[in-house]
C-alpha atoms as a PDB file:
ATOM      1  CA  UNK A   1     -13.358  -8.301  -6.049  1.00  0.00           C
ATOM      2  CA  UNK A   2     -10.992  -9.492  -3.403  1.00  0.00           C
ATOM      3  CA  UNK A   3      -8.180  -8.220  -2.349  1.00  0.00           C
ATOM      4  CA  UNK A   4      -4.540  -9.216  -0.372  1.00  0.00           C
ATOM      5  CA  UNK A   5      -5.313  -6.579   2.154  1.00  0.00           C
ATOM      6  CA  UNK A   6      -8.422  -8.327   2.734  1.00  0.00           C
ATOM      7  CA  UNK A   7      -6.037 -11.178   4.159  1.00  0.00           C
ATOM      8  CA  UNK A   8      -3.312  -9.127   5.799  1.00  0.00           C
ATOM      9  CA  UNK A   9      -2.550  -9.620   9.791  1.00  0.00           C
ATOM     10  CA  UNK A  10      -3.734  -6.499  11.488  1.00  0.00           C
ATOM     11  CA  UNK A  11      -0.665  -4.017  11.800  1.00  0.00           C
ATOM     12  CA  UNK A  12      -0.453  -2.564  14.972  1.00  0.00           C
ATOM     13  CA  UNK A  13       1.722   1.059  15.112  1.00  0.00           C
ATOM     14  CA  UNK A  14       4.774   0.888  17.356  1.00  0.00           C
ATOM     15  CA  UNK A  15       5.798   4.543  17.614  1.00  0.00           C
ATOM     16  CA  UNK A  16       8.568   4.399  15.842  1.00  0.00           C
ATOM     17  CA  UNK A  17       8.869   5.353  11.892  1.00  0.00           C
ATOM     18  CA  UNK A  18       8.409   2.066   9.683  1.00  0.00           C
ATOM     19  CA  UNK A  19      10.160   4.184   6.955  1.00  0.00           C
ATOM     20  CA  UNK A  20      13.687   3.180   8.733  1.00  0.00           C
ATOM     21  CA  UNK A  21      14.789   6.928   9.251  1.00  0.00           C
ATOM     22  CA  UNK A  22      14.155   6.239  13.462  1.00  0.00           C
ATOM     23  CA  UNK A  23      12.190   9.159  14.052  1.00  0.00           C
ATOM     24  CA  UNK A  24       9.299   8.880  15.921  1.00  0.00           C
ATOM     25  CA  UNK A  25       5.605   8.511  14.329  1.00  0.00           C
ATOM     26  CA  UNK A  26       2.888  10.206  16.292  1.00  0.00           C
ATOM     27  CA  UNK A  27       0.155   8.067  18.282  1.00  0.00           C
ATOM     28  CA  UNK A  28      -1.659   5.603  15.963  1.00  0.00           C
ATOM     29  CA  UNK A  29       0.529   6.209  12.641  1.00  0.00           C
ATOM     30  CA  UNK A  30       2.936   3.996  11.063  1.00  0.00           C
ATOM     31  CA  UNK A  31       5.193   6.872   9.830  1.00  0.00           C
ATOM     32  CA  UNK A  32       6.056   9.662  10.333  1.00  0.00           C
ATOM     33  CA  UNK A  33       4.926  12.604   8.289  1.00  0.00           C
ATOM     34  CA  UNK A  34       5.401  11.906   4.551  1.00  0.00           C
ATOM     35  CA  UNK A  35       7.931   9.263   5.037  1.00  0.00           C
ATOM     36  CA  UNK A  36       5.152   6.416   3.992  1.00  0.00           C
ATOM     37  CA  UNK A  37       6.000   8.062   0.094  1.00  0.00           C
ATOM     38  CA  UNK A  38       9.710   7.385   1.317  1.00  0.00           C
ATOM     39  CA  UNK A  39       9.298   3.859   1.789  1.00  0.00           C
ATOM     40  CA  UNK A  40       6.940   3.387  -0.595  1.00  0.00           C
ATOM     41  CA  UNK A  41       9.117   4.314  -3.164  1.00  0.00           C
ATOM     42  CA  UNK A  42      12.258   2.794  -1.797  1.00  0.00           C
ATOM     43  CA  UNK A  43      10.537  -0.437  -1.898  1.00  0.00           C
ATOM     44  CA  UNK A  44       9.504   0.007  -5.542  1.00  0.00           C
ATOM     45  CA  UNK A  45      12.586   0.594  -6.595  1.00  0.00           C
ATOM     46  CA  UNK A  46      14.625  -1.963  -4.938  1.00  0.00           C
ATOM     47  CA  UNK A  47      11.460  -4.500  -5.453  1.00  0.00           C
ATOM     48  CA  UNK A  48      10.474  -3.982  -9.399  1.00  0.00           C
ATOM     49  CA  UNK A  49      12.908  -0.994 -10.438  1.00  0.00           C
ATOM     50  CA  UNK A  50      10.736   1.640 -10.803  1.00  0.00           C
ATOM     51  CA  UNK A  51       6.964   2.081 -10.938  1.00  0.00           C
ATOM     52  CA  UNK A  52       6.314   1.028 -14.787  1.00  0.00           C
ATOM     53  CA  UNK A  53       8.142  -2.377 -13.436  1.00  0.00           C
ATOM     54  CA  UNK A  54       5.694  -2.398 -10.273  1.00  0.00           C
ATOM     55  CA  UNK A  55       2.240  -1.873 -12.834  1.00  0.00           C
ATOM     56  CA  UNK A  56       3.838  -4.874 -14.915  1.00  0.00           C
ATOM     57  CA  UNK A  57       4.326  -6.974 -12.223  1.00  0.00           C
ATOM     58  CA  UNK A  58       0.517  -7.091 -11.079  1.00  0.00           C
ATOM     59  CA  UNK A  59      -0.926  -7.028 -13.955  1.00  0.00           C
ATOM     60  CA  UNK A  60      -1.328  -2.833 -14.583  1.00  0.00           C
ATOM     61  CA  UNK A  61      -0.667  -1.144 -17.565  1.00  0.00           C
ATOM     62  CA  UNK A  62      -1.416  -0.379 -21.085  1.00  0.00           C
ATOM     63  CA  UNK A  63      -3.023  -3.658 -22.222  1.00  0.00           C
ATOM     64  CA  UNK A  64      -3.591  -5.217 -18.745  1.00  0.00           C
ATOM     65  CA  UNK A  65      -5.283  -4.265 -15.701  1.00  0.00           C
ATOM     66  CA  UNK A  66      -6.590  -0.177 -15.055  1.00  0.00           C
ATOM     67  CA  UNK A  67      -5.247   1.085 -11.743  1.00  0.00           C
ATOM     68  CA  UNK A  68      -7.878   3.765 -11.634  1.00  0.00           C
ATOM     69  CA  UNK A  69     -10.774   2.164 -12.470  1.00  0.00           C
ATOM     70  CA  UNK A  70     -10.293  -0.264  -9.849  1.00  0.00           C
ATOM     71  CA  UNK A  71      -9.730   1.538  -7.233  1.00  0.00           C
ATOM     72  CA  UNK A  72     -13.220   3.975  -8.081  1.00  0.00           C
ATOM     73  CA  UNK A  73     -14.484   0.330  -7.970  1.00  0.00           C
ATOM     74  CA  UNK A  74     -13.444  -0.267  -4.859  1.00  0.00           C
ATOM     75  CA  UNK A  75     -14.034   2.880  -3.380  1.00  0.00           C
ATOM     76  CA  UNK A  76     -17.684   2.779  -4.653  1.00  0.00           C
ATOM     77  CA  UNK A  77     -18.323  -1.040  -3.293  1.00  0.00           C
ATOM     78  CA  UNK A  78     -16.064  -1.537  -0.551  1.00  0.00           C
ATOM     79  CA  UNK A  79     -15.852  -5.662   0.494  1.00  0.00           C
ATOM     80  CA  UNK A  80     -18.228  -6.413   3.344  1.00  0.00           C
ATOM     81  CA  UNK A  81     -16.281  -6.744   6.483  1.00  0.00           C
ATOM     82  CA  UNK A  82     -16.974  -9.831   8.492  1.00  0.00           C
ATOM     83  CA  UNK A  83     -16.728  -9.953  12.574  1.00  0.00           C
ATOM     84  CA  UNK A  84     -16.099 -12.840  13.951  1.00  0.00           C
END
């Protein structure tokens, strides 16, 4: 199983809160405390609607694709990383 963060540029942290609320984020984080929830969900929302809309989208949800499962599949067999 492969996976878009698999492809993703590395992110590097910038101090400030990605969230948009301007605080700062402490040393190495992207956010600052509890405020990745914040964006998360503001994203959803404006994105797909609401979560249900989100699940659809990608292929979760009764009759598709199980959220859970694949993520304990993940977690138990995690991709091999390659260095270049």
């Amino acid at each position: 199983m492969t996976g878009k963060a698999e492809q993703a540029p590395r992110l590097i942290p910038t101090g400030e809160c990605w969230c948009g609320c301007g605080r700062q984020a402490t040393l190495g984080s992207f956010f600052a405390q509890g405020h990745d929830k914040v964006a998360e969900s503001a994203i959803i929302k404006l994105e797909y609607g609401g979560v249900p809309q989100f699940l659809v989208a990608h292929g979760f949800g009764p009759g598709g694709r199980n959220a859970k499962w694949e993520l304990r599949e993940l977690l138990e067999n995690p991709p091999s990383v390659r260095r270049s």
